[in-house]
PDB file of N, CA and C in Angstrom:
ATOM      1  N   UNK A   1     171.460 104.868 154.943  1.00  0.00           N
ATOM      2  CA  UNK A   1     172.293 104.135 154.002  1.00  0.00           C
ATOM      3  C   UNK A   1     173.190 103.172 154.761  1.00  0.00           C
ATOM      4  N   UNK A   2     173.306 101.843 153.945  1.00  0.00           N
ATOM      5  CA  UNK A   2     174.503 101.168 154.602  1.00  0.00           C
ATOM      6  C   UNK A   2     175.441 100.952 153.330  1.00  0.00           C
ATOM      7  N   UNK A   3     176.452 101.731 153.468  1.00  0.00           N
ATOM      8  CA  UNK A   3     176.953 102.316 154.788  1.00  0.00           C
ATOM      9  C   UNK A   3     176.861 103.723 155.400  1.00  0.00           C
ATOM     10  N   UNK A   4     176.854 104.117 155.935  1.00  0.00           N
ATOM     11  CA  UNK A   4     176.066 105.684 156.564  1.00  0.00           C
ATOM     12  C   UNK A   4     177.345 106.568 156.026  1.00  0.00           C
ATOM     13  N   UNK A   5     176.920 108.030 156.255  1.00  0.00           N
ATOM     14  CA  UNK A   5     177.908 108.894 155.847  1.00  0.00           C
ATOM     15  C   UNK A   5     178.116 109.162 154.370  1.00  0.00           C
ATOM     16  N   UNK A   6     176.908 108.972 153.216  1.00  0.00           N
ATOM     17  CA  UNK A   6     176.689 109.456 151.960  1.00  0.00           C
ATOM     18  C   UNK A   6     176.097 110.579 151.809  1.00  0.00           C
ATOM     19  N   UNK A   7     176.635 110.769 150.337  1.00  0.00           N
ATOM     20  CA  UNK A   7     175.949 112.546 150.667  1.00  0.00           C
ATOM     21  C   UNK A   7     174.816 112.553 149.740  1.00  0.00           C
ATOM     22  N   UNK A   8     173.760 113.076 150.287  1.00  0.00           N
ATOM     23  CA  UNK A   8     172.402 113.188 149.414  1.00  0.00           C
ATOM     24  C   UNK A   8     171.687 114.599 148.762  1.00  0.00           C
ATOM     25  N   UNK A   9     171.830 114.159 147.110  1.00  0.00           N
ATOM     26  CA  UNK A   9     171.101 115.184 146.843  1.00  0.00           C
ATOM     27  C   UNK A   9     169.781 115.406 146.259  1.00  0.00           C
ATOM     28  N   UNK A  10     169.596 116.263 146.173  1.00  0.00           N
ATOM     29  CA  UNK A  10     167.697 116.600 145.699  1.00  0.00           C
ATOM     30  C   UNK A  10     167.565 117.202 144.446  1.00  0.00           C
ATOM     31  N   UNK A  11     167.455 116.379 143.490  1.00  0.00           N
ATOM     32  CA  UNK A  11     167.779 117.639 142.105  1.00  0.00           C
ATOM     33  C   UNK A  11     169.043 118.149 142.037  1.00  0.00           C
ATOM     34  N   UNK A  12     170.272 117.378 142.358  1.00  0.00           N
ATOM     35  CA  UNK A  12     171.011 117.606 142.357  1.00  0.00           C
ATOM     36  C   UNK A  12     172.308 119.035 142.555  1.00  0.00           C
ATOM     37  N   UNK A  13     171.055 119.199 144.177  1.00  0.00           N
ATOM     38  CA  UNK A  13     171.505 119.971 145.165  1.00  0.00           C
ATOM     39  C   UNK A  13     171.907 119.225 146.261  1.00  0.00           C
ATOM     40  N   UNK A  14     173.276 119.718 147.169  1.00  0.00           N
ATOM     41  CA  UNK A  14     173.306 118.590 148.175  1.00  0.00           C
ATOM     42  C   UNK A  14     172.332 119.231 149.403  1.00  0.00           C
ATOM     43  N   UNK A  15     172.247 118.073 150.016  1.00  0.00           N
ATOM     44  CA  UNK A  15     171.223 118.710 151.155  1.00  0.00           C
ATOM     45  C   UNK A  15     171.912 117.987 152.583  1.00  0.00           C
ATOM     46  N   UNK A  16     173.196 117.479 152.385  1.00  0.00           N
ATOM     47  CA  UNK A  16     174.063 116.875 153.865  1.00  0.00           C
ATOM     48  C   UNK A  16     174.149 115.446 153.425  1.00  0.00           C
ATOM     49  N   UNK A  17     174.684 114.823 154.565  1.00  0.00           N
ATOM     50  CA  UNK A  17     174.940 113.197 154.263  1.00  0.00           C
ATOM     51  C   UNK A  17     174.140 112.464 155.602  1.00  0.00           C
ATOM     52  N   UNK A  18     173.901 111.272 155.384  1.00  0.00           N
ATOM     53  CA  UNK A  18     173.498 110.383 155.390  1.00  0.00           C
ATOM     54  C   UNK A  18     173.933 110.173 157.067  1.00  0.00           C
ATOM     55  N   UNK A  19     173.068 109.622 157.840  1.00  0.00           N
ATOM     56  CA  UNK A  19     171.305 109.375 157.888  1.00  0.00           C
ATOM     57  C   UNK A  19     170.840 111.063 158.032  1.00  0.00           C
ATOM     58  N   UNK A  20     169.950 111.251 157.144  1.00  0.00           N
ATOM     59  CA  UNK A  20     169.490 112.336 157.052  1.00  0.00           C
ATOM     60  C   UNK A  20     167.594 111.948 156.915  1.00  0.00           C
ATOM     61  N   UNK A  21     166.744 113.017 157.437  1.00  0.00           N
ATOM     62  CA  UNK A  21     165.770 113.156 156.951  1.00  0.00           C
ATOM     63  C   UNK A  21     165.305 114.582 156.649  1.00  0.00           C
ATOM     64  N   UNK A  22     164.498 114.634 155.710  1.00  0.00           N
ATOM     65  CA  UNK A  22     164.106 115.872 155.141  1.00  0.00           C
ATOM     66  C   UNK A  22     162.444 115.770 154.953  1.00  0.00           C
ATOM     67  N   UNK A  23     162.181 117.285 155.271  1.00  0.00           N
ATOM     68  CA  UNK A  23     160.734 117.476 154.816  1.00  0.00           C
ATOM     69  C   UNK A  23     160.285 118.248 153.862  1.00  0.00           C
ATOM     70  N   UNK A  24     159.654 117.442 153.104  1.00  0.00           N
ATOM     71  CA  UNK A  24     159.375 117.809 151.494  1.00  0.00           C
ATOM     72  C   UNK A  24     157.695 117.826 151.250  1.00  0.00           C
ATOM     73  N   UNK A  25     157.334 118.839 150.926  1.00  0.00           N
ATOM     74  CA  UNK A  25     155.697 118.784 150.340  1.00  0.00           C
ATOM     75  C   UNK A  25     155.341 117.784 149.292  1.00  0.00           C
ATOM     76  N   UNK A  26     153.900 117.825 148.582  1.00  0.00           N
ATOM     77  CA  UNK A  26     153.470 116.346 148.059  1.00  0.00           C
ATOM     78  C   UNK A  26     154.603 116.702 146.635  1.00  0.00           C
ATOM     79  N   UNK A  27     154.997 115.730 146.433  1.00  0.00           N
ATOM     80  CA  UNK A  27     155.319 115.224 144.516  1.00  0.00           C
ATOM     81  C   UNK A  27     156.327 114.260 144.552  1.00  0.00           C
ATOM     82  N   UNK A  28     157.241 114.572 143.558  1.00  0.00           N
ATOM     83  CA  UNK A  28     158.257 113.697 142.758  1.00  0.00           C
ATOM     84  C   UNK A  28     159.592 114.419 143.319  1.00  0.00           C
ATOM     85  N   UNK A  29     160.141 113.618 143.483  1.00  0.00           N
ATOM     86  CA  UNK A  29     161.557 114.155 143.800  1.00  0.00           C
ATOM     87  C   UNK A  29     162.661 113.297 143.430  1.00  0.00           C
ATOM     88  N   UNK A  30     163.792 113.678 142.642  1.00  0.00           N
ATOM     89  CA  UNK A  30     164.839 113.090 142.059  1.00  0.00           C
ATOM     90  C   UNK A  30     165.848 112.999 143.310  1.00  0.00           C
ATOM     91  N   UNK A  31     166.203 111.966 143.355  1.00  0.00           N
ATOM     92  CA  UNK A  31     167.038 111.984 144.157  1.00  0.00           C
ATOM     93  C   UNK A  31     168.640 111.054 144.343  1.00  0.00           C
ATOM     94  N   UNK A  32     169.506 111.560 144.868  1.00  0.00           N
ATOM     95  CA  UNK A  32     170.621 110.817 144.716  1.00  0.00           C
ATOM     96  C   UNK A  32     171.636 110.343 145.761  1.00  0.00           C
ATOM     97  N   UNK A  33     172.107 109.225 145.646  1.00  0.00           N
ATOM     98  CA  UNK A  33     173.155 109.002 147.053  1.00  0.00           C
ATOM     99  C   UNK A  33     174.590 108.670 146.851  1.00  0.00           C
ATOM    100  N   UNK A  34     175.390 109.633 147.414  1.00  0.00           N
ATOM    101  CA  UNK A  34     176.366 109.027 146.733  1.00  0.00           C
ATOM    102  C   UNK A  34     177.467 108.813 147.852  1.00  0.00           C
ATOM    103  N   UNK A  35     178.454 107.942 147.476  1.00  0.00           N
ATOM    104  CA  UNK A  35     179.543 107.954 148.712  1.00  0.00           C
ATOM    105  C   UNK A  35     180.722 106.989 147.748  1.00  0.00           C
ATOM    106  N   UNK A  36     181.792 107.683 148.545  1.00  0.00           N
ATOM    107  CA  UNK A  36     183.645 107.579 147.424  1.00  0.00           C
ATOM    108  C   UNK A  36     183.518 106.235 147.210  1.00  0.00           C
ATOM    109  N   UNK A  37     184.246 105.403 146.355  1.00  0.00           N
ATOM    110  CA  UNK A  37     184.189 104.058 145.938  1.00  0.00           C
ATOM    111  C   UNK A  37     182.845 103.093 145.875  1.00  0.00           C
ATOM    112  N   UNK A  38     181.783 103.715 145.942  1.00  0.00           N
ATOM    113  CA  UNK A  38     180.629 103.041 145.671  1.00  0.00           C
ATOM    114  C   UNK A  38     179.447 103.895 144.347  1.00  0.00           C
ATOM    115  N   UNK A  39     179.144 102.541 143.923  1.00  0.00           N
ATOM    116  CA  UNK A  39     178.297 102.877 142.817  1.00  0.00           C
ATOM    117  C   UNK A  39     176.810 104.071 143.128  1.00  0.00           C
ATOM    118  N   UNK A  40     176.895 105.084 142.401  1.00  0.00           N
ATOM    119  CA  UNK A  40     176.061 106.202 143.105  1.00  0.00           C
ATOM    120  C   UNK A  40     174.212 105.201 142.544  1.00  0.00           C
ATOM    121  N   UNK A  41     173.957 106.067 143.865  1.00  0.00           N
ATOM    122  CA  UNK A  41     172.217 105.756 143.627  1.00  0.00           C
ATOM    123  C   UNK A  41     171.094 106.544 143.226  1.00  0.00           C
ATOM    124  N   UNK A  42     170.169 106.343 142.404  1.00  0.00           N
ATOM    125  CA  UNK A  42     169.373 107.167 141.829  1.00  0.00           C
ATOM    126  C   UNK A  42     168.048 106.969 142.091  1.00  0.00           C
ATOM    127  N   UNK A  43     166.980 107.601 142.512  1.00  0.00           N
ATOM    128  CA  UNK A  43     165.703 106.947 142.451  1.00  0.00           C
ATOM    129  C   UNK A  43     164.602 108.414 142.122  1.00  0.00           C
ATOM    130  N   UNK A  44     163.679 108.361 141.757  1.00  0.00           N
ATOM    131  CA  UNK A  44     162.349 109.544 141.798  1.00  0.00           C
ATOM    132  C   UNK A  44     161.782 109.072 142.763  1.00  0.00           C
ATOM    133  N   UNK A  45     161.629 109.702 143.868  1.00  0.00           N
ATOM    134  CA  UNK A  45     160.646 109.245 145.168  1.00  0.00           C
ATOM    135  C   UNK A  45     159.533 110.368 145.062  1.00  0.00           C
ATOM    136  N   UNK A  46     158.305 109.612 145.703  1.00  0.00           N
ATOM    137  CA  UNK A  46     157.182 110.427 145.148  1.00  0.00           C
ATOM    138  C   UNK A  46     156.484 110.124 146.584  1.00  0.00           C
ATOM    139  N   UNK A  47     156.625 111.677 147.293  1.00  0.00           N
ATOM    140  CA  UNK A  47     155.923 111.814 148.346  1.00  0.00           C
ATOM    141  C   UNK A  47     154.519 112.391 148.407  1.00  0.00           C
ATOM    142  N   UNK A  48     153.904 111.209 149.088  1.00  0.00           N
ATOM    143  CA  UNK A  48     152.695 111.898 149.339  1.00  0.00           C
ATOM    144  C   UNK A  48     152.034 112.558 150.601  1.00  0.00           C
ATOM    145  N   UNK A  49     150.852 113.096 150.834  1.00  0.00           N
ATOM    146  CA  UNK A  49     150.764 114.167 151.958  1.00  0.00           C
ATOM    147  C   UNK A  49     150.413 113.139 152.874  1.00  0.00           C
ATOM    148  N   UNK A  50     150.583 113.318 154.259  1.00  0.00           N
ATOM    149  CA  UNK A  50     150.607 112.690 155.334  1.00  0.00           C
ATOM    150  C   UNK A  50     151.463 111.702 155.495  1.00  0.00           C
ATOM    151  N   UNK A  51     151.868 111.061 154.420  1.00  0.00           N
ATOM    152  CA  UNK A  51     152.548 109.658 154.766  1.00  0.00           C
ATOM    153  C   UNK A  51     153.559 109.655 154.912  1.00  0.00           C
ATOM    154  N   UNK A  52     154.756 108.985 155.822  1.00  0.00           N
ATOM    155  CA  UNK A  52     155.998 109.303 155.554  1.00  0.00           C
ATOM    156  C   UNK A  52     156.888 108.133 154.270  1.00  0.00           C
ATOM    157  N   UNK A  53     157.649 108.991 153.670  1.00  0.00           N
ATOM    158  CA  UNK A  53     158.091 108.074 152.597  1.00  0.00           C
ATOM    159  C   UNK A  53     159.901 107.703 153.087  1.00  0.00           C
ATOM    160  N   UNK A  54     160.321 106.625 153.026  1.00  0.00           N
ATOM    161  CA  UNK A  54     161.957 106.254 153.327  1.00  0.00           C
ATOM    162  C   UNK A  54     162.332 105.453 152.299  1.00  0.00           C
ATOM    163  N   UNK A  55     163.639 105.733 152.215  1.00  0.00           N
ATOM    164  CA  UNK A  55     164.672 104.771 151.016  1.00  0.00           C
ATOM    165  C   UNK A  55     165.898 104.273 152.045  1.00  0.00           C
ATOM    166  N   UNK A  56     165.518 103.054 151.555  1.00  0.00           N
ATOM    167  CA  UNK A  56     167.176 102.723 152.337  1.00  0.00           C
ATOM    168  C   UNK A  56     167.856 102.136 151.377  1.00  0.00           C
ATOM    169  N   UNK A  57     169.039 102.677 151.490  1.00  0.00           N
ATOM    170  CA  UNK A  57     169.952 102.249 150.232  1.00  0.00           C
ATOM    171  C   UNK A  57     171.104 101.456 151.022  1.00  0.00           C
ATOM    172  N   UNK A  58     171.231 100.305 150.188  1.00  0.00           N
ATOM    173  CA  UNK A  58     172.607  99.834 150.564  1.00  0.00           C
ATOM    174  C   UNK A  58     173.297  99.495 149.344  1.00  0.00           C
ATOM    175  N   UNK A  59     174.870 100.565 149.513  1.00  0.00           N
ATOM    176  CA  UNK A  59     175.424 100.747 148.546  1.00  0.00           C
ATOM    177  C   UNK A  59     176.438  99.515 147.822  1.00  0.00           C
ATOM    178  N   UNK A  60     176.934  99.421 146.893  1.00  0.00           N
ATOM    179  CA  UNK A  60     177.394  98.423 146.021  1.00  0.00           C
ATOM    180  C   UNK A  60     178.879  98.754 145.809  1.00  0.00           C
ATOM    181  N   UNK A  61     180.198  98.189 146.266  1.00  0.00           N
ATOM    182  CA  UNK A  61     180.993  98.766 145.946  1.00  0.00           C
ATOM    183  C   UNK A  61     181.644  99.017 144.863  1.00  0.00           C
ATOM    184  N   UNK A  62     182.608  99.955 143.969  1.00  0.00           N
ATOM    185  CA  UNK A  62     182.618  99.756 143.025  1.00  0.00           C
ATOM    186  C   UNK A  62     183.560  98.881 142.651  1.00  0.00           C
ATOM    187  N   UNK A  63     183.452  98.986 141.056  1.00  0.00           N
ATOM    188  CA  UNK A  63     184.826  97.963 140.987  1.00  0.00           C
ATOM    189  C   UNK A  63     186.083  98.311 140.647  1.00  0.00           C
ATOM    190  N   UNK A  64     187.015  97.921 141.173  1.00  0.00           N
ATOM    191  CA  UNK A  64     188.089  98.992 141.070  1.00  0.00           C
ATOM    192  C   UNK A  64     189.370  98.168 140.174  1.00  0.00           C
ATOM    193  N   UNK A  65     189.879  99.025 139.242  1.00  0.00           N
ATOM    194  CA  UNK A  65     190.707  98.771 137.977  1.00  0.00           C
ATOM    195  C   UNK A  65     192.438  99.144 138.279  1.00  0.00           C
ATOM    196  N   UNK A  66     192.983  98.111 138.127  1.00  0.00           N
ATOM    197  CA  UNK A  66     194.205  97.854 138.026  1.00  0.00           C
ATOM    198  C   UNK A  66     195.395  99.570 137.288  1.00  0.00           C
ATOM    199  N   UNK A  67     195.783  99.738 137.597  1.00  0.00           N
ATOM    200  CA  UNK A  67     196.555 101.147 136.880  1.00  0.00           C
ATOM    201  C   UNK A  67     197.317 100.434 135.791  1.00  0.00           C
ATOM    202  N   UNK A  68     198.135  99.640 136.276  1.00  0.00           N
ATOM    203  CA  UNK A  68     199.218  97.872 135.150  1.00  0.00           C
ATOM    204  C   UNK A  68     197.817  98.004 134.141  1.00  0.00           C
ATOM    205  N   UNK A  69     196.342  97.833 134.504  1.00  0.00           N
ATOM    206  CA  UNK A  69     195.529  97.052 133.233  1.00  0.00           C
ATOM    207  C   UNK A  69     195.965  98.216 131.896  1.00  0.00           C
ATOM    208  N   UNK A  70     196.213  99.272 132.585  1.00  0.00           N
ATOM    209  CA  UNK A  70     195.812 100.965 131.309  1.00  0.00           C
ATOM    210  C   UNK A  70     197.663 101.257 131.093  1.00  0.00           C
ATOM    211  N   UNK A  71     198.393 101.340 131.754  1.00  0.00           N
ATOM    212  CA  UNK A  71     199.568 102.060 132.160  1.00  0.00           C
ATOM    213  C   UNK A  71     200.705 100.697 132.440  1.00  0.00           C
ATOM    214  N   UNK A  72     201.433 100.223 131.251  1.00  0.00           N
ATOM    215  CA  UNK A  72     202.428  99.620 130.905  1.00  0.00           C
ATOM    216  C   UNK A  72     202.223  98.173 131.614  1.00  0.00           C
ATOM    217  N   UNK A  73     200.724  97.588 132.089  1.00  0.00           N
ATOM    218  CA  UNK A  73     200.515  96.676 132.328  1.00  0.00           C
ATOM    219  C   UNK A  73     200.629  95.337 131.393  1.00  0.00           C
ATOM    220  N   UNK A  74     200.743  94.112 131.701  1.00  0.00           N
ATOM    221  CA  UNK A  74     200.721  93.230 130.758  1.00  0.00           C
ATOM    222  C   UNK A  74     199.408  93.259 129.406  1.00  0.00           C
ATOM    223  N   UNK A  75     198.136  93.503 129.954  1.00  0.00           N
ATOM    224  CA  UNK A  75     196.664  93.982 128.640  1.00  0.00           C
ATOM    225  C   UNK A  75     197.187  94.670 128.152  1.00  0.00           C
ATOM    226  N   UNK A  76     198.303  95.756 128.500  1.00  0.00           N
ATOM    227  CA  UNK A  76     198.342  96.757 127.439  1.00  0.00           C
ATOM    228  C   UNK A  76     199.383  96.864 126.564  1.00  0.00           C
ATOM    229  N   UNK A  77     200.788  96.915 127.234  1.00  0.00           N
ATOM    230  CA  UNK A  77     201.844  97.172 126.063  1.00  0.00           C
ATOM    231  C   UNK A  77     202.633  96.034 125.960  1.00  0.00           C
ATOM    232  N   UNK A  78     202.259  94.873 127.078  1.00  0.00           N
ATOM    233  CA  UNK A  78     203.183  93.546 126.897  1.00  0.00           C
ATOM    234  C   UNK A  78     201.788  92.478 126.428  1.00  0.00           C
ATOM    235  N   UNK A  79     201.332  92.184 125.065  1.00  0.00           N
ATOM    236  CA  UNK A  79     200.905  91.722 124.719  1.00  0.00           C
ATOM    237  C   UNK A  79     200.892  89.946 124.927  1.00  0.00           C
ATOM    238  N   UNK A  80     201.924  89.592 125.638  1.00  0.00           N
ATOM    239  CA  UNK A  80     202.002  88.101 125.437  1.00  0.00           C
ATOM    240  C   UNK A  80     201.622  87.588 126.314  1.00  0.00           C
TER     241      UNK A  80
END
């Protein structure tokens, strides 16, 4: 992942953070990445036998909201 140090889970078990690799028999696997202030990632990766399968995620930061926008900010209780 960029940026490294997300934590990844499998079916939404964690299995450690990021750069990680894991070995998984053939199918589908749900999977997730997540790390503080960035938008979490989701994908079904579908491993097959012999091949190796990789995701590289590069994460999106989120967007982050004013406390003033909710909590006695001008949007909220000073209307003008």
């Amino acid at each position: 992942t960029r940026p490294s140090e997300a934590e990844v889970y499998l079916f939404g078990v964690g299995q450690g953070s990021t750069p990680l690799t894991l070995r998984l028999a053939p199918g589908p696997y749900l999977l997730s990445v997540e790390r503080r202030g960035h938008v979490t990632q989701r994908k079904t990766l579908h491993v097959e036998e012999g091949l190796d399968t990789s995701w590289k995620v590069e994460f999106i930061k989120r967007k982050r909201s004013r406390l003033g926008d909710y909590v006695g900010g001008r949007g909220f209780w000073n209307r003008n």
